[in-house]
PDB file of N, CA and C in Angstrom:
ATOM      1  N   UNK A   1       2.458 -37.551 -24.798  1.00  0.00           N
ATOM      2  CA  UNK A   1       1.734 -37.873 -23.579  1.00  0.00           C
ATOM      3  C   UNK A   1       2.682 -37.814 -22.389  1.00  0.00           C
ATOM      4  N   UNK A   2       2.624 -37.232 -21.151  1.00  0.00           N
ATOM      5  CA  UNK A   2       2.948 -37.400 -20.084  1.00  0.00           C
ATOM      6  C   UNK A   2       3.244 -38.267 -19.432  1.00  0.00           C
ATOM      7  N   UNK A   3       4.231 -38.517 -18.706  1.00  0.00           N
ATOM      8  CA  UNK A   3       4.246 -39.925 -17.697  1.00  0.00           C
ATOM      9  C   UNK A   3       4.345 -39.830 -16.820  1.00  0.00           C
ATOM     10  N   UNK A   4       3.347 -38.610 -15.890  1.00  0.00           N
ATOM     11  CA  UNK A   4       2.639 -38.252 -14.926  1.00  0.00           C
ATOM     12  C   UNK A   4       1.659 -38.035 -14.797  1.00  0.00           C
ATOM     13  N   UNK A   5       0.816 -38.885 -14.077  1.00  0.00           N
ATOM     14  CA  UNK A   5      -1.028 -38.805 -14.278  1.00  0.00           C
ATOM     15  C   UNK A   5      -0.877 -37.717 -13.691  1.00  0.00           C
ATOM     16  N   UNK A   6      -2.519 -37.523 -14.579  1.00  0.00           N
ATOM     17  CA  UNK A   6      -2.930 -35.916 -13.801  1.00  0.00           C
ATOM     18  C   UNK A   6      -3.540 -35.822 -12.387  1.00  0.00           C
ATOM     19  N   UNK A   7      -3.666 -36.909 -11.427  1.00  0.00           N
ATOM     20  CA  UNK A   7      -3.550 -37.255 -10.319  1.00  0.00           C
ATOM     21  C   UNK A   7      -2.208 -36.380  -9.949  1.00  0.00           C
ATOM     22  N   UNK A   8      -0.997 -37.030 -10.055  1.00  0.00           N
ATOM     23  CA  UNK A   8       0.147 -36.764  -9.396  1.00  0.00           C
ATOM     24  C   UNK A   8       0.600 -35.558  -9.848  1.00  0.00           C
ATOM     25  N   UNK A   9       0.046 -34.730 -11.022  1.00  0.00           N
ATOM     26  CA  UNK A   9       0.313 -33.070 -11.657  1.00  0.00           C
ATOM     27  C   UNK A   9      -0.602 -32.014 -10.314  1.00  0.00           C
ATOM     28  N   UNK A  10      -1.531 -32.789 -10.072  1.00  0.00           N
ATOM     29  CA  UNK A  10      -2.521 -32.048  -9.244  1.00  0.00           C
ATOM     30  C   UNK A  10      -1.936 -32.205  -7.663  1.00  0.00           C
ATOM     31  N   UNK A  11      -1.312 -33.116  -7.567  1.00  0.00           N
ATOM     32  CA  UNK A  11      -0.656 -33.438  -6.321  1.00  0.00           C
ATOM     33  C   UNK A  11       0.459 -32.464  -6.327  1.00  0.00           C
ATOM     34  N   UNK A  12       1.417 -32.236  -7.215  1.00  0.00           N
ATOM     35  CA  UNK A  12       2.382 -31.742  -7.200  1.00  0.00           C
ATOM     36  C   UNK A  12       2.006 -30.235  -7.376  1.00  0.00           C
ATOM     37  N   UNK A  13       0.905 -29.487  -7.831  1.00  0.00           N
ATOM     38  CA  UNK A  13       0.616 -28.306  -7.292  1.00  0.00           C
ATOM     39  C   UNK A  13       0.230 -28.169  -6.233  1.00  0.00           C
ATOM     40  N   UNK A  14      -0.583 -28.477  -5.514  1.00  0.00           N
ATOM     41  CA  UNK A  14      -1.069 -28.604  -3.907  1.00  0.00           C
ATOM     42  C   UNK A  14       0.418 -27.890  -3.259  1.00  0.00           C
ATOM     43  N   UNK A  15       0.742 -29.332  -2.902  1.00  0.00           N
ATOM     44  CA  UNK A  15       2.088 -28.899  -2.421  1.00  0.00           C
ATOM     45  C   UNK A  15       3.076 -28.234  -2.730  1.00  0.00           C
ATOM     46  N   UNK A  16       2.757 -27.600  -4.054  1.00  0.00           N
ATOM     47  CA  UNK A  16       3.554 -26.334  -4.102  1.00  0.00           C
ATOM     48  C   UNK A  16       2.912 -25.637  -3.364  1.00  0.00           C
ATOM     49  N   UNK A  17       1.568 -25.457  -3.935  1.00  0.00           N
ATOM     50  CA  UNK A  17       0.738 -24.099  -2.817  1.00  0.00           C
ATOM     51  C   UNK A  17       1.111 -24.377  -1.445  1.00  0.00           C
ATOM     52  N   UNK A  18       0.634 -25.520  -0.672  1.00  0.00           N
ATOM     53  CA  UNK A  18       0.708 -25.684   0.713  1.00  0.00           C
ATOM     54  C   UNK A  18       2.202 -25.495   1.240  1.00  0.00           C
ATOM     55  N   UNK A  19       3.226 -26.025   0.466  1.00  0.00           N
ATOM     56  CA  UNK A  19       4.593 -25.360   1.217  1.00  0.00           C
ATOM     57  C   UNK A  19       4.860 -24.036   1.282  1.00  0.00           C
ATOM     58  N   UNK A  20       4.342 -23.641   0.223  1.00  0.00           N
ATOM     59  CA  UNK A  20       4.775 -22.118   0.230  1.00  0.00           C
ATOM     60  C   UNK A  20       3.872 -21.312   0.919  1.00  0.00           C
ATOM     61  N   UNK A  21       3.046 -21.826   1.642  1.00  0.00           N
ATOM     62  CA  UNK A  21       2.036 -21.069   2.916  1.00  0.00           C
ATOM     63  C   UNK A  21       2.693 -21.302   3.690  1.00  0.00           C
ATOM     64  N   UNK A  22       2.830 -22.841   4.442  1.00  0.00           N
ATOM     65  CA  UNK A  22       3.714 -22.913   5.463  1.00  0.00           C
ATOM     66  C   UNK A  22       4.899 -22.840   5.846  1.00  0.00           C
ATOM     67  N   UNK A  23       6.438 -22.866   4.599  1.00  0.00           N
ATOM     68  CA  UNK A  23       7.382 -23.000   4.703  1.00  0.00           C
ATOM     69  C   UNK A  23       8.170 -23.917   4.273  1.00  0.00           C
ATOM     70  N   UNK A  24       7.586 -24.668   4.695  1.00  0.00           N
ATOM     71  CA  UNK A  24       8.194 -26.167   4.695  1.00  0.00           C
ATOM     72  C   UNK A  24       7.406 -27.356   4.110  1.00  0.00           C
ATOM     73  N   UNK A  25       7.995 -28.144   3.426  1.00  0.00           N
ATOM     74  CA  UNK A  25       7.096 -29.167   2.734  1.00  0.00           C
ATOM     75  C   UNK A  25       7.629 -30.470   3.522  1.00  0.00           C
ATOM     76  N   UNK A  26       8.214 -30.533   4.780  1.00  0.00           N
ATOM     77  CA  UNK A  26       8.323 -31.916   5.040  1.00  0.00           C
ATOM     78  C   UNK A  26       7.506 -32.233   6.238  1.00  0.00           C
ATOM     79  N   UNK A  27       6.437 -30.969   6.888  1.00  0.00           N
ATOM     80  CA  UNK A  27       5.160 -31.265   7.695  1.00  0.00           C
ATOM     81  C   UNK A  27       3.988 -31.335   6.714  1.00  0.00           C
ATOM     82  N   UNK A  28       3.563 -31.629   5.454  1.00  0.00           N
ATOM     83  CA  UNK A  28       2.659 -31.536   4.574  1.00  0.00           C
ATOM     84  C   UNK A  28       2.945 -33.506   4.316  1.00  0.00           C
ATOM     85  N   UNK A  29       1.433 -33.927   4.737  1.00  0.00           N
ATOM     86  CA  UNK A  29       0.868 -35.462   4.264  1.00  0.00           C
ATOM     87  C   UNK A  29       0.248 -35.020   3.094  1.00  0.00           C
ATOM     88  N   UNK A  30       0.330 -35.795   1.810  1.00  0.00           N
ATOM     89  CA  UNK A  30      -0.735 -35.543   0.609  1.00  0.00           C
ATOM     90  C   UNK A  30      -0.747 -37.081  -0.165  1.00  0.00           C
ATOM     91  N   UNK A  31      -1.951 -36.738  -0.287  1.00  0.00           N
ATOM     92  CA  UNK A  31      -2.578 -38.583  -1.407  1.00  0.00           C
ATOM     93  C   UNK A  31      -3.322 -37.910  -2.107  1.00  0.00           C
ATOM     94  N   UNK A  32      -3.107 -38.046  -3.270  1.00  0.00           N
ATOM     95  CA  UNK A  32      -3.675 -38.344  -4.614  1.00  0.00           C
ATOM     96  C   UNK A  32      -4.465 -39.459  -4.633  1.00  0.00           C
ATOM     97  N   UNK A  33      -5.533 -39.404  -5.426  1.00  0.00           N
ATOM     98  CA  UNK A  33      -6.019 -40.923  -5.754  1.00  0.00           C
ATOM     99  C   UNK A  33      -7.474 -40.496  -6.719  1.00  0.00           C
ATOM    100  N   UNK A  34      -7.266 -41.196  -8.149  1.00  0.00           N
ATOM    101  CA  UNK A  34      -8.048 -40.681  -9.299  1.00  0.00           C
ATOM    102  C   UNK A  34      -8.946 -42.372  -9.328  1.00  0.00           C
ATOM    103  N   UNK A  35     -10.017 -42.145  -9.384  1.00  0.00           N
ATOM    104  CA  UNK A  35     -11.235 -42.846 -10.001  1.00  0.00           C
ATOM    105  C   UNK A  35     -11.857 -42.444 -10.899  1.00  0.00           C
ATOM    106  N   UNK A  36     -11.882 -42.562 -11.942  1.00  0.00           N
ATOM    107  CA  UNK A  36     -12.692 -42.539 -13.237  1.00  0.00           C
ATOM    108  C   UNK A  36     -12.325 -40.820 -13.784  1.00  0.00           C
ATOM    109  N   UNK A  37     -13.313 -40.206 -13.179  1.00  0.00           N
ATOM    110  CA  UNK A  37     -13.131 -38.485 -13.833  1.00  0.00           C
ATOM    111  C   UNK A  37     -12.783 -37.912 -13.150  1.00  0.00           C
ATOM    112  N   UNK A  38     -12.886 -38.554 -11.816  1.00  0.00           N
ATOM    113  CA  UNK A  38     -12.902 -37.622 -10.204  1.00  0.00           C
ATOM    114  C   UNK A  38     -11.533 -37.879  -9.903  1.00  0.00           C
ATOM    115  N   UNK A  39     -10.824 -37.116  -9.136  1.00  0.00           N
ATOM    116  CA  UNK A  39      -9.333 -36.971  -8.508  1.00  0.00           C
ATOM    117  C   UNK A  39      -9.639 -36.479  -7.116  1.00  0.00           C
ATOM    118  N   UNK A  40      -9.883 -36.979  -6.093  1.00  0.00           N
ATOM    119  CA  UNK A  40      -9.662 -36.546  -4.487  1.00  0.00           C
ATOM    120  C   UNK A  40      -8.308 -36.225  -4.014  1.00  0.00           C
ATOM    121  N   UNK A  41      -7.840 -35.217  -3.656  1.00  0.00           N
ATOM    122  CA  UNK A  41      -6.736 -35.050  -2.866  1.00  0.00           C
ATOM    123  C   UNK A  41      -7.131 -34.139  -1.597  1.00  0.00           C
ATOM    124  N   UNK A  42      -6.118 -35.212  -0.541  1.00  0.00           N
ATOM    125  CA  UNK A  42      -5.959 -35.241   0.513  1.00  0.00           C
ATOM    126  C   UNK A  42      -4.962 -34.406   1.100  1.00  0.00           C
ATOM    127  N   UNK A  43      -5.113 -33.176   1.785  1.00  0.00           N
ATOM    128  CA  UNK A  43      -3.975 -32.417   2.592  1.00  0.00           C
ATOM    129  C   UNK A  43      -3.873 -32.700   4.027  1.00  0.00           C
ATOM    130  N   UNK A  44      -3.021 -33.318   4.230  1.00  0.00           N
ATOM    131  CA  UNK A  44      -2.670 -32.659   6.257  1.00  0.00           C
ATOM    132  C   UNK A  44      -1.746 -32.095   6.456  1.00  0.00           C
ATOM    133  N   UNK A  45      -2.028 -31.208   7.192  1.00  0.00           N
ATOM    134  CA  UNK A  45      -0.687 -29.966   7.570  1.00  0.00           C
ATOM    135  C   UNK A  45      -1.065 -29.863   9.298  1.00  0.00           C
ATOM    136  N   UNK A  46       0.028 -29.654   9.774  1.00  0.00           N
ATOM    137  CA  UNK A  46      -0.203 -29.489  11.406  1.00  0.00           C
ATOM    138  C   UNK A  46      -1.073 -28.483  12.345  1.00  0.00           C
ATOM    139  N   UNK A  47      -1.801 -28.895  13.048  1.00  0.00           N
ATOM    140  CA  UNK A  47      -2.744 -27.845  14.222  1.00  0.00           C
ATOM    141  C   UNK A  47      -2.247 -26.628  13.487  1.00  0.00           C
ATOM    142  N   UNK A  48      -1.211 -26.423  14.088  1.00  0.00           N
ATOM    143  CA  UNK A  48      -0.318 -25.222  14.146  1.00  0.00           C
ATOM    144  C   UNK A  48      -0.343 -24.475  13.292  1.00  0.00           C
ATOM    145  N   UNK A  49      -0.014 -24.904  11.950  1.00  0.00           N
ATOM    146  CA  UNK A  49      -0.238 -24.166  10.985  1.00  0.00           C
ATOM    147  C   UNK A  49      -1.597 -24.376   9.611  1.00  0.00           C
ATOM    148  N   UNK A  50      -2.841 -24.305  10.156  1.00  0.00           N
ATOM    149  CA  UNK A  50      -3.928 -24.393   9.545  1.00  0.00           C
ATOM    150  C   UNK A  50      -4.767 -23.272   9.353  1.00  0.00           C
ATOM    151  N   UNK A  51      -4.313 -22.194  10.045  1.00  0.00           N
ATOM    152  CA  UNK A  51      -4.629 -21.311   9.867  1.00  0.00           C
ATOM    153  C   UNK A  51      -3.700 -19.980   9.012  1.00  0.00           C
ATOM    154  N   UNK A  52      -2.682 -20.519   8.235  1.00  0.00           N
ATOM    155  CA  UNK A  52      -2.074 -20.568   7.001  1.00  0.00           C
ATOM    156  C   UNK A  52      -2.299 -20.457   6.137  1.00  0.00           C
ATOM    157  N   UNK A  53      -3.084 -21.979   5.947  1.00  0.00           N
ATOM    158  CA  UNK A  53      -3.454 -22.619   4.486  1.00  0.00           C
ATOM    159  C   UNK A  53      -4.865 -22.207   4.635  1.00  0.00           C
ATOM    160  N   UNK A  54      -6.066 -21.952   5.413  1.00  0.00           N
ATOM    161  CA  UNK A  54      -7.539 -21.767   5.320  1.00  0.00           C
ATOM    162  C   UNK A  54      -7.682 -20.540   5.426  1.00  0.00           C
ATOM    163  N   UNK A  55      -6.802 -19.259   6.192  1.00  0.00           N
ATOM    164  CA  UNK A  55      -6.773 -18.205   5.510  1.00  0.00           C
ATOM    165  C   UNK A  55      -8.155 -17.201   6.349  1.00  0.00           C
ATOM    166  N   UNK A  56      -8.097 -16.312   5.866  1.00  0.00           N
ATOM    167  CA  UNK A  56      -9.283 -15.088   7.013  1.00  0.00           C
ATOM    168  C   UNK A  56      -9.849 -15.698   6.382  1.00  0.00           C
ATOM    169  N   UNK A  57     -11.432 -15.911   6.819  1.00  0.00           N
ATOM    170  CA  UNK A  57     -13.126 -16.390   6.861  1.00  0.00           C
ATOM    171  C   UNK A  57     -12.572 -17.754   5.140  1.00  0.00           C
ATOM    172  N   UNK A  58     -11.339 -18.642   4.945  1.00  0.00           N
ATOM    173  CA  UNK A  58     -11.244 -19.511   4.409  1.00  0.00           C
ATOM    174  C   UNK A  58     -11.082 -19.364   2.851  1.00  0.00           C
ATOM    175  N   UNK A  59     -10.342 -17.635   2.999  1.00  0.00           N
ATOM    176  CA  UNK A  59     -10.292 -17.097   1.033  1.00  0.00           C
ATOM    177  C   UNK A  59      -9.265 -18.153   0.424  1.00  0.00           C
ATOM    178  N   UNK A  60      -8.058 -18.340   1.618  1.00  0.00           N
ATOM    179  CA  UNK A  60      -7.050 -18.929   0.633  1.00  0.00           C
ATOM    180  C   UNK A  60      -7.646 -20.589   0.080  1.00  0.00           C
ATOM    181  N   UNK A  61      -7.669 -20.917   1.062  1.00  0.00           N
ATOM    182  CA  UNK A  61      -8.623 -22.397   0.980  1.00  0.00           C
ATOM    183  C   UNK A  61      -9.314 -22.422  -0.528  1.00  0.00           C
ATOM    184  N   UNK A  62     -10.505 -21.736  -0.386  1.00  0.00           N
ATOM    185  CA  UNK A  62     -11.004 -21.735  -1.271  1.00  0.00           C
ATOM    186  C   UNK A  62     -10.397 -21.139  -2.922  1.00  0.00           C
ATOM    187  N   UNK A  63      -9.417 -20.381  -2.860  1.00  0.00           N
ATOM    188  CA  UNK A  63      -8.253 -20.069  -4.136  1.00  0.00           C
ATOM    189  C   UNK A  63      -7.656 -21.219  -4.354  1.00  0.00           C
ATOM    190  N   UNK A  64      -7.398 -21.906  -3.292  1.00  0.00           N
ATOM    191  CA  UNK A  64      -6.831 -23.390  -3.465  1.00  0.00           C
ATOM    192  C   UNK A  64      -7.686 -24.531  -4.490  1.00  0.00           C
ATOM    193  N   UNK A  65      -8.459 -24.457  -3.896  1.00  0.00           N
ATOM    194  CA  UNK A  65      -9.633 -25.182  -4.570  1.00  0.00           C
ATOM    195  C   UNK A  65     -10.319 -24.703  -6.135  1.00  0.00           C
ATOM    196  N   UNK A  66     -10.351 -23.536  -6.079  1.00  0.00           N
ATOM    197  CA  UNK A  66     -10.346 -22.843  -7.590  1.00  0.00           C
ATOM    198  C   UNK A  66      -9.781 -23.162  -8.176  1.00  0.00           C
ATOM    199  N   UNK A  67      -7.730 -23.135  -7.706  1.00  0.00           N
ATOM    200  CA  UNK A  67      -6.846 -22.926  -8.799  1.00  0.00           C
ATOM    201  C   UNK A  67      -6.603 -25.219  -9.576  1.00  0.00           C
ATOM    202  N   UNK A  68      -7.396 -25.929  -8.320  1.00  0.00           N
ATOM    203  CA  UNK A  68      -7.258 -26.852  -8.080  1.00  0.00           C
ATOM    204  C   UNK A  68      -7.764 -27.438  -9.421  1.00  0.00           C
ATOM    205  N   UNK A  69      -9.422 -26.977  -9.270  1.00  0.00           N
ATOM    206  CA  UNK A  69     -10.742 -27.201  -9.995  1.00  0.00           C
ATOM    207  C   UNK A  69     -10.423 -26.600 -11.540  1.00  0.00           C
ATOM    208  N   UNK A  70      -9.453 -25.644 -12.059  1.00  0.00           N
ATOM    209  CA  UNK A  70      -9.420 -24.801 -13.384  1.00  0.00           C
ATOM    210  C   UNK A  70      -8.492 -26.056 -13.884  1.00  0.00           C
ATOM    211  N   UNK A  71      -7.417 -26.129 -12.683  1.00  0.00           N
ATOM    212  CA  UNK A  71      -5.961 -27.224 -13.429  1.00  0.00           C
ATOM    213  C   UNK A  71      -6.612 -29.031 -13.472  1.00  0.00           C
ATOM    214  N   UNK A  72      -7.604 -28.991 -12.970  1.00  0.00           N
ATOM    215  CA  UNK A  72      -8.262 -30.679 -13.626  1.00  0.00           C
ATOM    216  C   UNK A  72      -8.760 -30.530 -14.182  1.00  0.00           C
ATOM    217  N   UNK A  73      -9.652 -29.087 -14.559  1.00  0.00           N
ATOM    218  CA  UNK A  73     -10.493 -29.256 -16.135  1.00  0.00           C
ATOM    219  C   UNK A  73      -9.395 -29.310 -17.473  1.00  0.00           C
ATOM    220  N   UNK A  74      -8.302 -29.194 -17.462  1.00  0.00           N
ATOM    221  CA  UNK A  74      -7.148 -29.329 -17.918  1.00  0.00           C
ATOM    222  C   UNK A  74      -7.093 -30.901 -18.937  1.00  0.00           C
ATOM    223  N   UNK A  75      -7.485 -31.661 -17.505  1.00  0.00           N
ATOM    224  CA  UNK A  75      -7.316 -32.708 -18.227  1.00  0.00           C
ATOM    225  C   UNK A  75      -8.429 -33.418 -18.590  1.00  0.00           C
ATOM    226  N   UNK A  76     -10.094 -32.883 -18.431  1.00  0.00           N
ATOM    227  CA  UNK A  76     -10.999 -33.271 -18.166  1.00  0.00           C
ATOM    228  C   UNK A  76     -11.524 -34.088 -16.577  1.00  0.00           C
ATOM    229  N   UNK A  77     -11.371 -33.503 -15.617  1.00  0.00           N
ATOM    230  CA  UNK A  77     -11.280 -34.326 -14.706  1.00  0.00           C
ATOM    231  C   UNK A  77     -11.896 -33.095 -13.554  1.00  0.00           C
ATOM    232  N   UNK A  78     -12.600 -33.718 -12.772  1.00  0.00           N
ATOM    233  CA  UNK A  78     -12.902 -33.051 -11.441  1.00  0.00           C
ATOM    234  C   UNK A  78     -12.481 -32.981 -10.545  1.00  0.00           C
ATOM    235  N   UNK A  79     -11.620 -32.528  -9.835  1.00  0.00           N
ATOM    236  CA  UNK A  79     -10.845 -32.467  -8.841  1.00  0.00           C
ATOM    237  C   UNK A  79     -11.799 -32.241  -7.573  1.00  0.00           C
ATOM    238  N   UNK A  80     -11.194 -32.687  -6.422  1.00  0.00           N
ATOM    239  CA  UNK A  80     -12.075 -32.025  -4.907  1.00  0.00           C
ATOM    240  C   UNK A  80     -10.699 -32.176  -3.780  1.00  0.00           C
ATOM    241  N   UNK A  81     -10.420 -30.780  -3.141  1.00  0.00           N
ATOM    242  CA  UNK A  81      -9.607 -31.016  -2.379  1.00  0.00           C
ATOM    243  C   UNK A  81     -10.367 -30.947  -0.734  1.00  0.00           C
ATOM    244  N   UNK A  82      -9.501 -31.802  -0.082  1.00  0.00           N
ATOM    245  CA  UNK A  82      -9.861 -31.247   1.317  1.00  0.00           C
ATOM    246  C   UNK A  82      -8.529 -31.500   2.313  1.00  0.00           C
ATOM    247  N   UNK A  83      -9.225 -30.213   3.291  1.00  0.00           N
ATOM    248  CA  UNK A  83      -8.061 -29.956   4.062  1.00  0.00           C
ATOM    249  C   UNK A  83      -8.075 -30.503   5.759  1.00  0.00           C
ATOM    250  N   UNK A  84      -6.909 -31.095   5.961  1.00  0.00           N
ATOM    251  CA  UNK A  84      -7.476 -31.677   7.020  1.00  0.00           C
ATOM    252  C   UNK A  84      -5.980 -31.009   8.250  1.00  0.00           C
ATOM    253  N   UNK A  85      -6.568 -30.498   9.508  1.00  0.00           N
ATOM    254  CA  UNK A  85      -5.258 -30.763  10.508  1.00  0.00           C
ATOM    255  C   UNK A  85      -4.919 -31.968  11.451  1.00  0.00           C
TER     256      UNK A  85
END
């Protein structure tokens, strides 16, 4: 067994994805937080660079959210990300 919830596995991909859009991972806010089956994570990344991470008409965004949604069925769990500037 792991001694990293799959909260903080799902956290720790995000922010792989999201740094490696923007560059830098020390303008990236992220919270994790798992209730029952569900896992919400929280992105903020700056004005500036939001159009980065959401991508022409919002493809990357939504790859985000795919690759998000495949890696919590992983653990049985539903993931939902959202992106905030």
């Amino acid at each position: 067994m792991s001694a990293v919830s799959p909260a903080d596995d799902l956290k720790q991909l995000v922010e792989f994805m999201a740094s490696n859009l923007i560059g830098s991972s020390d303008q990236i806010e992220l919270t994790a937080e798992q209730r029952a089956a569900m896992v919400q994570i929280n992105l903020r990344v700056p004005e500036t660079d939001m159009g980065k991470v959401i991508g022409k008409e919002g493809r990357i965004a939504r790859a985000m959210r795919t690759i998000v949604t495949i890696a919590s069925a992983r653990y049985n769990l539903h993931a939902r990300l959202e992106i905030d500037g």
